[in-house]
PDB file of N, CA and C in Angstrom:
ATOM      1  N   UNK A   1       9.250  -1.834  35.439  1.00  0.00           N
ATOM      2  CA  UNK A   1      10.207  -1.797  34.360  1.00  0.00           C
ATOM      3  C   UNK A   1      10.016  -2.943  33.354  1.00  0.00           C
ATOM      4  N   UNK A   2       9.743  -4.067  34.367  1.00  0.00           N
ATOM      5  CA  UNK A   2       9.585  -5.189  32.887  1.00  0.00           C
ATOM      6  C   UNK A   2       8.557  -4.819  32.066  1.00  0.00           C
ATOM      7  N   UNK A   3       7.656  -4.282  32.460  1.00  0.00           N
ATOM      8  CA  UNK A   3       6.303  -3.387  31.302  1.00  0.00           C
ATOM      9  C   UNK A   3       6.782  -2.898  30.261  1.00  0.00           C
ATOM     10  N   UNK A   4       7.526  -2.401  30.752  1.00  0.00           N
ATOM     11  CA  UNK A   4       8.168  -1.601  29.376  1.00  0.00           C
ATOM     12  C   UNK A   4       9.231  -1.741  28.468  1.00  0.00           C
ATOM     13  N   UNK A   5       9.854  -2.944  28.737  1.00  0.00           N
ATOM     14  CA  UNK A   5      10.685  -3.946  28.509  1.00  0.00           C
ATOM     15  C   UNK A   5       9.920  -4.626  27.612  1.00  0.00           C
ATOM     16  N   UNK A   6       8.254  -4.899  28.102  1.00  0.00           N
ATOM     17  CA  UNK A   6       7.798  -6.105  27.087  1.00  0.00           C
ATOM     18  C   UNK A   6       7.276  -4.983  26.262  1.00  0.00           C
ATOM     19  N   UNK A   7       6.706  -4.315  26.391  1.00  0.00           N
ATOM     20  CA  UNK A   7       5.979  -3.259  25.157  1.00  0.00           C
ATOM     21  C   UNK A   7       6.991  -2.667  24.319  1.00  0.00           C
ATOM     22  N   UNK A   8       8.184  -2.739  24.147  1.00  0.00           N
ATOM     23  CA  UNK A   8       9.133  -2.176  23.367  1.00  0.00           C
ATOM     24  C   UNK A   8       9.628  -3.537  22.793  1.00  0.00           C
ATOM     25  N   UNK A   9       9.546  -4.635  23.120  1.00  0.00           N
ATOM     26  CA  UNK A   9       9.627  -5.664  22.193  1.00  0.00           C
ATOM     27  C   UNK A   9       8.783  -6.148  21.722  1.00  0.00           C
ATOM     28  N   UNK A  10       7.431  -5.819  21.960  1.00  0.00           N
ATOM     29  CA  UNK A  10       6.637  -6.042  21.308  1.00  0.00           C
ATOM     30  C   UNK A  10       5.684  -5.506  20.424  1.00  0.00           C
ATOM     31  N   UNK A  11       6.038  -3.743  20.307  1.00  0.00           N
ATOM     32  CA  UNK A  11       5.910  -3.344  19.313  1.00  0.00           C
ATOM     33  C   UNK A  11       6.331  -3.602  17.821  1.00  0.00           C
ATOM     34  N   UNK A  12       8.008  -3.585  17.747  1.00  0.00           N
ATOM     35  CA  UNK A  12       8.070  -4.224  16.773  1.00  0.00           C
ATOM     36  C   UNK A  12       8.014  -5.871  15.937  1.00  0.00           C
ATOM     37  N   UNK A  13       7.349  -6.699  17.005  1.00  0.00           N
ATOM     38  CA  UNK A  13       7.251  -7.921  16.588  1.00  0.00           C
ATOM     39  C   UNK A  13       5.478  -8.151  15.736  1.00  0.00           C
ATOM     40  N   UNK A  14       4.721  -6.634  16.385  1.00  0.00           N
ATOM     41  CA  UNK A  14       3.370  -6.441  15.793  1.00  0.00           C
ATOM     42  C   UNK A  14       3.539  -5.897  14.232  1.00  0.00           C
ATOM     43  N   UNK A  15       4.375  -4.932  14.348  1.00  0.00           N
ATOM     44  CA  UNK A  15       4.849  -4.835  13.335  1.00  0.00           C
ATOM     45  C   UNK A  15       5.461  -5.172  11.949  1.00  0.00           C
ATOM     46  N   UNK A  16       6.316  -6.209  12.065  1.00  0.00           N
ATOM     47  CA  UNK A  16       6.302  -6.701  11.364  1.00  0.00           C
ATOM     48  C   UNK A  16       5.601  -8.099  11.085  1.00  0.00           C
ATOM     49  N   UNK A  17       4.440  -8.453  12.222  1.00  0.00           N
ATOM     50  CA  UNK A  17       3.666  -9.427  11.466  1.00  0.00           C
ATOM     51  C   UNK A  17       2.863  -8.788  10.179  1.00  0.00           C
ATOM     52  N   UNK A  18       2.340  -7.633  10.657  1.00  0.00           N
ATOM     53  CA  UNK A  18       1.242  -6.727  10.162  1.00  0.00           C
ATOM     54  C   UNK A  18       2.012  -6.572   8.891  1.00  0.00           C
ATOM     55  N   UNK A  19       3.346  -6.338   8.636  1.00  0.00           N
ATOM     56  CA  UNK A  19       3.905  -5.788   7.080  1.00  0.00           C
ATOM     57  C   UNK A  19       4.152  -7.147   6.193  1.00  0.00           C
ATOM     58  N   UNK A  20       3.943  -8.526   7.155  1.00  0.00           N
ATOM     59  CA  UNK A  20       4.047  -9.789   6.240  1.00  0.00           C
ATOM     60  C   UNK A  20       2.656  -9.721   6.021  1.00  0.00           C
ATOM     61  N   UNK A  21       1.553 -10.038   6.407  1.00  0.00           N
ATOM     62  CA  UNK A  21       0.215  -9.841   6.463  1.00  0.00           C
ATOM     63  C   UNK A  21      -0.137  -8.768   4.927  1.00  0.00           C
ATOM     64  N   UNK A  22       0.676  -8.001   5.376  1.00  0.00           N
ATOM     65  CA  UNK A  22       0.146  -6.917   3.797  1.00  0.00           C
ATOM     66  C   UNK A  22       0.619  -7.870   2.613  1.00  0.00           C
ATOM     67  N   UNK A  23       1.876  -8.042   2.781  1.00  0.00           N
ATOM     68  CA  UNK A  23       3.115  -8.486   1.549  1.00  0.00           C
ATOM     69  C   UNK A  23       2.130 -10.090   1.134  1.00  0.00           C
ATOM     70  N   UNK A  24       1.459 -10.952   2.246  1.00  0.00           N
ATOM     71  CA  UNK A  24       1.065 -12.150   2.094  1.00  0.00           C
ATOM     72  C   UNK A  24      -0.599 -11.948   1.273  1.00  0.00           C
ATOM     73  N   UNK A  25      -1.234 -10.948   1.783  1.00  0.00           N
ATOM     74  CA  UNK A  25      -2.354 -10.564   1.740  1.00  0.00           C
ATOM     75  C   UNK A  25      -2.882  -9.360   1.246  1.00  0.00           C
ATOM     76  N   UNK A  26      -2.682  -8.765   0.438  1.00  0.00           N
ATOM     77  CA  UNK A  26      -3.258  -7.299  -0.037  1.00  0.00           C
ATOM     78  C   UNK A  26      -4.023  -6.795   0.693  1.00  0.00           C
ATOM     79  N   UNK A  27      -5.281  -7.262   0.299  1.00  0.00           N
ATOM     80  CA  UNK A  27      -6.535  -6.883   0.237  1.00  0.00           C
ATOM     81  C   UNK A  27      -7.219  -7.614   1.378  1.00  0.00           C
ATOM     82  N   UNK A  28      -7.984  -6.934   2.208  1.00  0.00           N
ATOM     83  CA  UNK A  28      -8.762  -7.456   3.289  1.00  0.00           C
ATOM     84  C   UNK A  28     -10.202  -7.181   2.770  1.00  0.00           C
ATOM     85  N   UNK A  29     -10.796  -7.726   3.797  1.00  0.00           N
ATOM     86  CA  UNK A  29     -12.723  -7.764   3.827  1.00  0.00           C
ATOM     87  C   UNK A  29     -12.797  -5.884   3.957  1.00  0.00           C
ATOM     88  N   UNK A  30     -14.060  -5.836   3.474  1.00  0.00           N
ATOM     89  CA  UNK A  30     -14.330  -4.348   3.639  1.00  0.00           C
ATOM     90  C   UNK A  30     -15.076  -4.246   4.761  1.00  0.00           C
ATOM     91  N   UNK A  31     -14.580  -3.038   5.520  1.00  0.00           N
ATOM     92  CA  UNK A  31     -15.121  -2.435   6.745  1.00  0.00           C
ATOM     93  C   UNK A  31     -16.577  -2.549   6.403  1.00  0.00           C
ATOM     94  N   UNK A  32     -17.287  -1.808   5.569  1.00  0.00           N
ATOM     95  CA  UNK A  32     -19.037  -1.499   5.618  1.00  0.00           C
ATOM     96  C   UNK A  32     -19.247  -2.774   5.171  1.00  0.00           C
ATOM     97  N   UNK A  33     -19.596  -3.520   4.423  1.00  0.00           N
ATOM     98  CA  UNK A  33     -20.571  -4.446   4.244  1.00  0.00           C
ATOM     99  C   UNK A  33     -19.979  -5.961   4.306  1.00  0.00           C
ATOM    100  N   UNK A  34     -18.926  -5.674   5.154  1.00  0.00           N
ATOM    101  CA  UNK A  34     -18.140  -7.484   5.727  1.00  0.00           C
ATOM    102  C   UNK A  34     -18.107  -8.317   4.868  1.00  0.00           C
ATOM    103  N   UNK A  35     -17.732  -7.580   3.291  1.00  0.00           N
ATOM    104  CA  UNK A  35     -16.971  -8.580   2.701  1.00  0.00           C
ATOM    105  C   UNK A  35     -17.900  -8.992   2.156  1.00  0.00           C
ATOM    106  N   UNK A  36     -18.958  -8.982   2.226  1.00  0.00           N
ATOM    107  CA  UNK A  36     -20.486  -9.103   0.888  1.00  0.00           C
ATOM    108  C   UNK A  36     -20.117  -8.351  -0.633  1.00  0.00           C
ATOM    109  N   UNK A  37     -20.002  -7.389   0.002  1.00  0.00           N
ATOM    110  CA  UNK A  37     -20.189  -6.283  -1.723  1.00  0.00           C
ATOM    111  C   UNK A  37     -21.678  -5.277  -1.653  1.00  0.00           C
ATOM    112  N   UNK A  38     -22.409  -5.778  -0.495  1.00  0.00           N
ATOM    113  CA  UNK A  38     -23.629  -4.929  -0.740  1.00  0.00           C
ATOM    114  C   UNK A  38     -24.372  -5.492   0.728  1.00  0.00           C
ATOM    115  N   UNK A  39     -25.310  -4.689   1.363  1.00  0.00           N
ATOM    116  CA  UNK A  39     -25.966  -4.379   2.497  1.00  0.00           C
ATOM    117  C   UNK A  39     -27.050  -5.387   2.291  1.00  0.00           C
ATOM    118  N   UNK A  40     -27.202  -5.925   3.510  1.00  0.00           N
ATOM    119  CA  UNK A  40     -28.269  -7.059   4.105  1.00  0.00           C
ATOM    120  C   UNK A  40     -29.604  -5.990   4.543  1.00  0.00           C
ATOM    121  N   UNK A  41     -30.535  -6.371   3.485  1.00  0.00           N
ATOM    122  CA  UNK A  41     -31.626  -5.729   4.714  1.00  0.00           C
ATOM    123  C   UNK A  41     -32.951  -6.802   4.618  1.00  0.00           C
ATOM    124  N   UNK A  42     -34.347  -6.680   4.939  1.00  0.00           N
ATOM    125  CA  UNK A  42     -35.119  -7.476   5.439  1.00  0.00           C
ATOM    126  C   UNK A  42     -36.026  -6.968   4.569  1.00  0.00           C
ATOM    127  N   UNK A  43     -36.716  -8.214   4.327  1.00  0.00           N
ATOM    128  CA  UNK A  43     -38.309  -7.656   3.700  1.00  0.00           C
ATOM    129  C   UNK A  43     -38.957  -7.340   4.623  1.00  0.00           C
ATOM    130  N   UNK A  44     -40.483  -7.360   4.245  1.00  0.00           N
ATOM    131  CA  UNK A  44     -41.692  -7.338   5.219  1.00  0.00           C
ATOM    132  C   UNK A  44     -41.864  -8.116   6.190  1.00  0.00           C
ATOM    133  N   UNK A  45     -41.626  -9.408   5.525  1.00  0.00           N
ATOM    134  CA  UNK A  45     -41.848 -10.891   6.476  1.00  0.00           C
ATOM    135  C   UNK A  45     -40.781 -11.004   7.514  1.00  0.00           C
ATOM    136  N   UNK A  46     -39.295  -9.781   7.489  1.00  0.00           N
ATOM    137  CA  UNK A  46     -38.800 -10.607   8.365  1.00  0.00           C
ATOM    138  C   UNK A  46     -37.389 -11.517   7.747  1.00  0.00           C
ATOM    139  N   UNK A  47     -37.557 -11.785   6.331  1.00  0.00           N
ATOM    140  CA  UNK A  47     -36.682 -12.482   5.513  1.00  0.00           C
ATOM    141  C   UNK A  47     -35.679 -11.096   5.043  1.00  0.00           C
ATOM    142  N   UNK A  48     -34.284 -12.162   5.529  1.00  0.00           N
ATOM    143  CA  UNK A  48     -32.887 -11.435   4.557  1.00  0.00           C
ATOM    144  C   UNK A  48     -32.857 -11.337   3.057  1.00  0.00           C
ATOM    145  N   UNK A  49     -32.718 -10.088   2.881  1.00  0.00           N
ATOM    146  CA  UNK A  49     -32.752 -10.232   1.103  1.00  0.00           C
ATOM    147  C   UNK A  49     -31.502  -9.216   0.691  1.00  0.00           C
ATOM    148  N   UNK A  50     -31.080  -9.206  -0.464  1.00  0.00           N
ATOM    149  CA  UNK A  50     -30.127  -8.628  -0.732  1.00  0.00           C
ATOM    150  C   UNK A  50     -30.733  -7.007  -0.682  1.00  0.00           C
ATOM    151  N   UNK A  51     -29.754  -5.985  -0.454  1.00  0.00           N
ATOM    152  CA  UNK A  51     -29.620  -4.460  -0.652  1.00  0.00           C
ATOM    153  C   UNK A  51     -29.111  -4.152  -1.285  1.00  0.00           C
ATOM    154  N   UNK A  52     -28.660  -2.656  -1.221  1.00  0.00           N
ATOM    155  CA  UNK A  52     -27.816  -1.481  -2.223  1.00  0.00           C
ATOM    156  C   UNK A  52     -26.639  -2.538  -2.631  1.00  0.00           C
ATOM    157  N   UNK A  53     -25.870  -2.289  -3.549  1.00  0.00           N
ATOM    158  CA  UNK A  53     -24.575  -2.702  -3.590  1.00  0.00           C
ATOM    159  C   UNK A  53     -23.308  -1.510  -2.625  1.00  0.00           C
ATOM    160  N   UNK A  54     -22.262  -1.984  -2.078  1.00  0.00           N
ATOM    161  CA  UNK A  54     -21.744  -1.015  -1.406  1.00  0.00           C
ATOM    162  C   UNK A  54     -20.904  -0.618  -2.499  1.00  0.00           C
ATOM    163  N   UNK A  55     -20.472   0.970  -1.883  1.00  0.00           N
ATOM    164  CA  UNK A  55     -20.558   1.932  -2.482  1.00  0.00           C
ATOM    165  C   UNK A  55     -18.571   2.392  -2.742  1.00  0.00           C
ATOM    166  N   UNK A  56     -18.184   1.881  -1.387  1.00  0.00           N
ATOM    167  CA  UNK A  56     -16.980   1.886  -0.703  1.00  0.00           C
ATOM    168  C   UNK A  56     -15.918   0.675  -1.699  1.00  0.00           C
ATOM    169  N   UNK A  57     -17.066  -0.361  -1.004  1.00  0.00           N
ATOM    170  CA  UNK A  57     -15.562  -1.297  -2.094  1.00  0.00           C
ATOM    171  C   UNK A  57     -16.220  -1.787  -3.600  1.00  0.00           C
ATOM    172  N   UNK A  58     -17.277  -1.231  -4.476  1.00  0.00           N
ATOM    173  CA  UNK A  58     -17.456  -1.051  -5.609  1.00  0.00           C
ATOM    174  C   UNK A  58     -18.163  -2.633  -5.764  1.00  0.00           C
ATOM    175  N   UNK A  59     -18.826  -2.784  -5.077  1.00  0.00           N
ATOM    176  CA  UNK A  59     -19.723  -4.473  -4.727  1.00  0.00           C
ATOM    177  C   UNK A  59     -18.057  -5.565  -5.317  1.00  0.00           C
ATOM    178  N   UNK A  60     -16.994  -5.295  -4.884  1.00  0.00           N
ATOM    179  CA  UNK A  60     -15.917  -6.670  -4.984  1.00  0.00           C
ATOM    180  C   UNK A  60     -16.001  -7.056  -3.477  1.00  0.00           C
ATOM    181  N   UNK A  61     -15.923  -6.385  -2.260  1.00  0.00           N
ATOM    182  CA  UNK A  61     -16.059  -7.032  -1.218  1.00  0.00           C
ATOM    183  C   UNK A  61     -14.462  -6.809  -0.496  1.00  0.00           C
ATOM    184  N   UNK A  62     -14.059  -6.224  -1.217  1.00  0.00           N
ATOM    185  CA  UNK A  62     -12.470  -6.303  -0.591  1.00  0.00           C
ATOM    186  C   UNK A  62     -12.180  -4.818  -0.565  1.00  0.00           C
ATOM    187  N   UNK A  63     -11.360  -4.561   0.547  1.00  0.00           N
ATOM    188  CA  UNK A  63     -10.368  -3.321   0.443  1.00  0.00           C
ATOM    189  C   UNK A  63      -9.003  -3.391   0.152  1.00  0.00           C
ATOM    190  N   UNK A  64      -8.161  -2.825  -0.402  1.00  0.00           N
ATOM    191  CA  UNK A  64      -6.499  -2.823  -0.039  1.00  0.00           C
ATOM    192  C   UNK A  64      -6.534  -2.396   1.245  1.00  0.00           C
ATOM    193  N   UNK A  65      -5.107  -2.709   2.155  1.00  0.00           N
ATOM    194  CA  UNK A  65      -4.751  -2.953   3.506  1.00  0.00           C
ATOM    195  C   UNK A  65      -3.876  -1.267   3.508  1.00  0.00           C
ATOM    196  N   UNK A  66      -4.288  -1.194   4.513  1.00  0.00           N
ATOM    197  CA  UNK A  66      -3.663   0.447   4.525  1.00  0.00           C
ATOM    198  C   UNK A  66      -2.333   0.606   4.623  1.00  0.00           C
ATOM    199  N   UNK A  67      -1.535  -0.509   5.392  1.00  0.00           N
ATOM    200  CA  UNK A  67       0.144  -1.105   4.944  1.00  0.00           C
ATOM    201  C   UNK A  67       0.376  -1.383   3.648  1.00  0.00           C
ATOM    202  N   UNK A  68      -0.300  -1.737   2.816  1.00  0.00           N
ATOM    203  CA  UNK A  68      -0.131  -1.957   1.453  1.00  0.00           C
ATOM    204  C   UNK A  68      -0.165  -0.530   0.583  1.00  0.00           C
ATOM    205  N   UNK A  69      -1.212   0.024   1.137  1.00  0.00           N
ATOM    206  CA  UNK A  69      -1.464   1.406   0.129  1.00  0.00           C
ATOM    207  C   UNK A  69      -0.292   2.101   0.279  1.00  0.00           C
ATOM    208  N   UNK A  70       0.296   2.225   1.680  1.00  0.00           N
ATOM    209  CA  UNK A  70       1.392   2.805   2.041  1.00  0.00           C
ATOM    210  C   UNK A  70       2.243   2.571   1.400  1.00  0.00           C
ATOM    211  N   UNK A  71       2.780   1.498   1.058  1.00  0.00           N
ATOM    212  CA  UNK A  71       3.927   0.574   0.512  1.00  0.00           C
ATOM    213  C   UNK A  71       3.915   1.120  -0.971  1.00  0.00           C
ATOM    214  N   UNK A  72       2.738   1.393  -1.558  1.00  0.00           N
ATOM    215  CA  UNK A  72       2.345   1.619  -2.666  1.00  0.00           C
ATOM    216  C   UNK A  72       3.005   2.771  -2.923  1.00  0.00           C
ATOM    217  N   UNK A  73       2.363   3.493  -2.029  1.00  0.00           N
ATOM    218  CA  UNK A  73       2.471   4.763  -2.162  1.00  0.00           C
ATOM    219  C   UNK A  73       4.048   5.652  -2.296  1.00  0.00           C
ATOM    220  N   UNK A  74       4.727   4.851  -1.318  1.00  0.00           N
ATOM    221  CA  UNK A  74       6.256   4.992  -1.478  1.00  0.00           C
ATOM    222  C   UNK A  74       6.618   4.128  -2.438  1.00  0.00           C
ATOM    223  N   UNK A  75       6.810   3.289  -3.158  1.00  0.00           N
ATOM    224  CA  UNK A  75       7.400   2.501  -4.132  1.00  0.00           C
ATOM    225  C   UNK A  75       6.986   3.459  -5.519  1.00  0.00           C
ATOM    226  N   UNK A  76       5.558   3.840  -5.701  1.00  0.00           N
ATOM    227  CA  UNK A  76       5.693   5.060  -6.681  1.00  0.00           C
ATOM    228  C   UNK A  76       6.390   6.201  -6.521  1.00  0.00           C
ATOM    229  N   UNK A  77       6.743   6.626  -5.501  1.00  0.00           N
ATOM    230  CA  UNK A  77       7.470   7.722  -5.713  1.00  0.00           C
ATOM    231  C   UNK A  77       8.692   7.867  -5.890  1.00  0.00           C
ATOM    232  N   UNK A  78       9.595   6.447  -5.223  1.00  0.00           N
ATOM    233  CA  UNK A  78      10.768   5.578  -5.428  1.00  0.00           C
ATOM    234  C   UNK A  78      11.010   5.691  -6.318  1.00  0.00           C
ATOM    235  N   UNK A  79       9.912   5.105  -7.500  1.00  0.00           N
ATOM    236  CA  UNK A  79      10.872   5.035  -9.281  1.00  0.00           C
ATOM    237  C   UNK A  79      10.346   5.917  -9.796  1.00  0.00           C
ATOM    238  N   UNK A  80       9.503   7.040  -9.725  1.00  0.00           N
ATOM    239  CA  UNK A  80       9.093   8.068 -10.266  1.00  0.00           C
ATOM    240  C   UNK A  80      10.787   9.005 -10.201  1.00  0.00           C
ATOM    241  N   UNK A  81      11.518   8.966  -8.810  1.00  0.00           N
ATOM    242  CA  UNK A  81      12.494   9.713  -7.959  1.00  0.00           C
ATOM    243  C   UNK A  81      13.962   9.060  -9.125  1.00  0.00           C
ATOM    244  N   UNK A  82      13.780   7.913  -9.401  1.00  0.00           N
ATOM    245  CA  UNK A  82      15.430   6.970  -9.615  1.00  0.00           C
ATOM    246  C   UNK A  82      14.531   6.786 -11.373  1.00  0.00           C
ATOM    247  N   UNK A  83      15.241   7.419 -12.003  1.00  0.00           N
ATOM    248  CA  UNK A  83      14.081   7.031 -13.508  1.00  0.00           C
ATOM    249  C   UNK A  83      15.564   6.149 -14.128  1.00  0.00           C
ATOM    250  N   UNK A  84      14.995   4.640 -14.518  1.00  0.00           N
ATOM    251  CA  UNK A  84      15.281   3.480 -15.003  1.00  0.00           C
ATOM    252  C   UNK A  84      16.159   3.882 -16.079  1.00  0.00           C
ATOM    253  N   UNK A  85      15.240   4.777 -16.851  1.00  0.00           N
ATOM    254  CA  UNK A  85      15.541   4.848 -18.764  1.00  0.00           C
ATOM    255  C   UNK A  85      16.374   6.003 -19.472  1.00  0.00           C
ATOM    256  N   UNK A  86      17.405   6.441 -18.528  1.00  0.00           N
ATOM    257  CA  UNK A  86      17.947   7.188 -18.338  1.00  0.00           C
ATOM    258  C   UNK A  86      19.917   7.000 -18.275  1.00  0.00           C
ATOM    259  N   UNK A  87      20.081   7.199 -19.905  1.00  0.00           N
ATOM    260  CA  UNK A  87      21.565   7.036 -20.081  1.00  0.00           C
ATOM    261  C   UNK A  87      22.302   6.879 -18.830  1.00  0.00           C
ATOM    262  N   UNK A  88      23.596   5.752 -18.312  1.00  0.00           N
ATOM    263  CA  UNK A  88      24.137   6.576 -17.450  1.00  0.00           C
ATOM    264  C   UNK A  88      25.247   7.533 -18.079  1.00  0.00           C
ATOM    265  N   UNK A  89      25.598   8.155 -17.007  1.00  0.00           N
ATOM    266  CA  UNK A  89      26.883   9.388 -17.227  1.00  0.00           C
ATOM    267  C   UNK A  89      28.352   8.341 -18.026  1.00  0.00           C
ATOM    268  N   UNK A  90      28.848   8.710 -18.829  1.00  0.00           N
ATOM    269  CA  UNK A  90      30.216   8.350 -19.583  1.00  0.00           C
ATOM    270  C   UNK A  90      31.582   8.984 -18.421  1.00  0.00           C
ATOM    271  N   UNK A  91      31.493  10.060 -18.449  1.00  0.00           N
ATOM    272  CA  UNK A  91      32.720  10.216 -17.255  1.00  0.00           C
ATOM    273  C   UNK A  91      32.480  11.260 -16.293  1.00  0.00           C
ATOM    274  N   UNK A  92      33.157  10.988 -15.558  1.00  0.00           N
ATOM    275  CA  UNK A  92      33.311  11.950 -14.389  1.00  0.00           C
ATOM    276  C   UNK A  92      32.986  12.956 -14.051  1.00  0.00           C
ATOM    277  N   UNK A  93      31.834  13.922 -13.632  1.00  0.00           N
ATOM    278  CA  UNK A  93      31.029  15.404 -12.997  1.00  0.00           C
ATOM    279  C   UNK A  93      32.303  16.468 -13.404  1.00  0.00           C
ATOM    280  N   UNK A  94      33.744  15.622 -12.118  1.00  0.00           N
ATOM    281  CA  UNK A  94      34.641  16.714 -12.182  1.00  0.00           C
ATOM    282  C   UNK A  94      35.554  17.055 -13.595  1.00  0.00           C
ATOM    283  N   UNK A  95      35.453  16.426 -14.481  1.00  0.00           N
ATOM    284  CA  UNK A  95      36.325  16.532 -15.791  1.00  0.00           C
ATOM    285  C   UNK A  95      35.571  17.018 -16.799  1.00  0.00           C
ATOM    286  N   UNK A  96      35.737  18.206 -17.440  1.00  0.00           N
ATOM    287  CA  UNK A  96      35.215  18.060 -19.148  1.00  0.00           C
ATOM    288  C   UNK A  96      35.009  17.798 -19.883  1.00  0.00           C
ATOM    289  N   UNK A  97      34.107  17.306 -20.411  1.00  0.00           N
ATOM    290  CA  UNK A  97      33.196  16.281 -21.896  1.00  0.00           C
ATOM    291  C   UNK A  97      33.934  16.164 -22.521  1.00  0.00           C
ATOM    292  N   UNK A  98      34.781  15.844 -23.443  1.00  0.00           N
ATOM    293  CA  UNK A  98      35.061  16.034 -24.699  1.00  0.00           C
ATOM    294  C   UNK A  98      34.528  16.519 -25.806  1.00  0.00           C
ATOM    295  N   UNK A  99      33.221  16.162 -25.928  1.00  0.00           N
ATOM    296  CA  UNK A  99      32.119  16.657 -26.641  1.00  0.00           C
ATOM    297  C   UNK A  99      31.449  17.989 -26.722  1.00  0.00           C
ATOM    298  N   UNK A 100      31.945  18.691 -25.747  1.00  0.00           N
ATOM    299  CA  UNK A 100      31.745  20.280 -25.814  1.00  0.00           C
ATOM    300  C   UNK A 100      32.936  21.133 -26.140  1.00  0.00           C
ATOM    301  N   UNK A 101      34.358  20.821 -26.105  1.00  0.00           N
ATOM    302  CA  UNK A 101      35.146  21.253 -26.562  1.00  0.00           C
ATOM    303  C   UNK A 101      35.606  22.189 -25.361  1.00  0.00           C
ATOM    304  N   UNK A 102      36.698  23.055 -25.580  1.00  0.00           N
ATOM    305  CA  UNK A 102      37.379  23.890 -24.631  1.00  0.00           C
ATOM    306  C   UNK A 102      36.586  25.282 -24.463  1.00  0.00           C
ATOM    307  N   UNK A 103      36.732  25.772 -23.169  1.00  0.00           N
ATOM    308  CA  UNK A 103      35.960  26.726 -22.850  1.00  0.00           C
ATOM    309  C   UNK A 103      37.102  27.535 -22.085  1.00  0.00           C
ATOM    310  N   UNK A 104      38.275  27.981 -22.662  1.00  0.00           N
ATOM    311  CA  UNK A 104      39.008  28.422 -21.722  1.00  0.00           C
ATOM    312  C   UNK A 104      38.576  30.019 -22.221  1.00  0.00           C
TER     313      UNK A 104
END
């Protein structure tokens, strides 16, 4: 039982390191070419020389953090959903405009 005691508190303590980590840090090293920008390969002799540029993170060397894209991803749809620039209402749903006049 204590197993599972510690894995349920310690899920969310991974958790939210990982969502400060995004908020502190965007962008991490890129998976394919560790944060170079482009592939290590060898000459003839044996000597490291530069390669392709990678292709993935556009030779910057960084990715966005997939907690971040996420974050992204909902925060656009957030204010796309609640639009800013948008009169509010003057009175009440349940009462009649004044401005349209009587409709009896």
């Amino acid at each position: 039982m204590p197993l599972i005691l510690a894995a349920s508190l310690l899920t969310p303590l991974i958790t939210l390191c990982y969502a400060v980590l995004c908020a502190v840090s965007p962008f991490g090293n890129c998976r394919k070419c560790s944060g170079w920008g482009f592939a290590m390969t060898t000459d003839r002799k044996g000597r490291a020389k530069r390669g392709k540029d990678c292709r993935r993170c556009k030779t910057t060397g960084k990715r966005i953090r997939t907690g971040r894209h996420l974050y992204n991803l909902w925060r656009r749809t957030y204010d796309r959903g609640t639009a800013h620039d948008q009169p509010a209402a003057t009175g009440s749903p349940f009462t009649p405009n004044q401005n349209q006049g009587d409709r009896s």
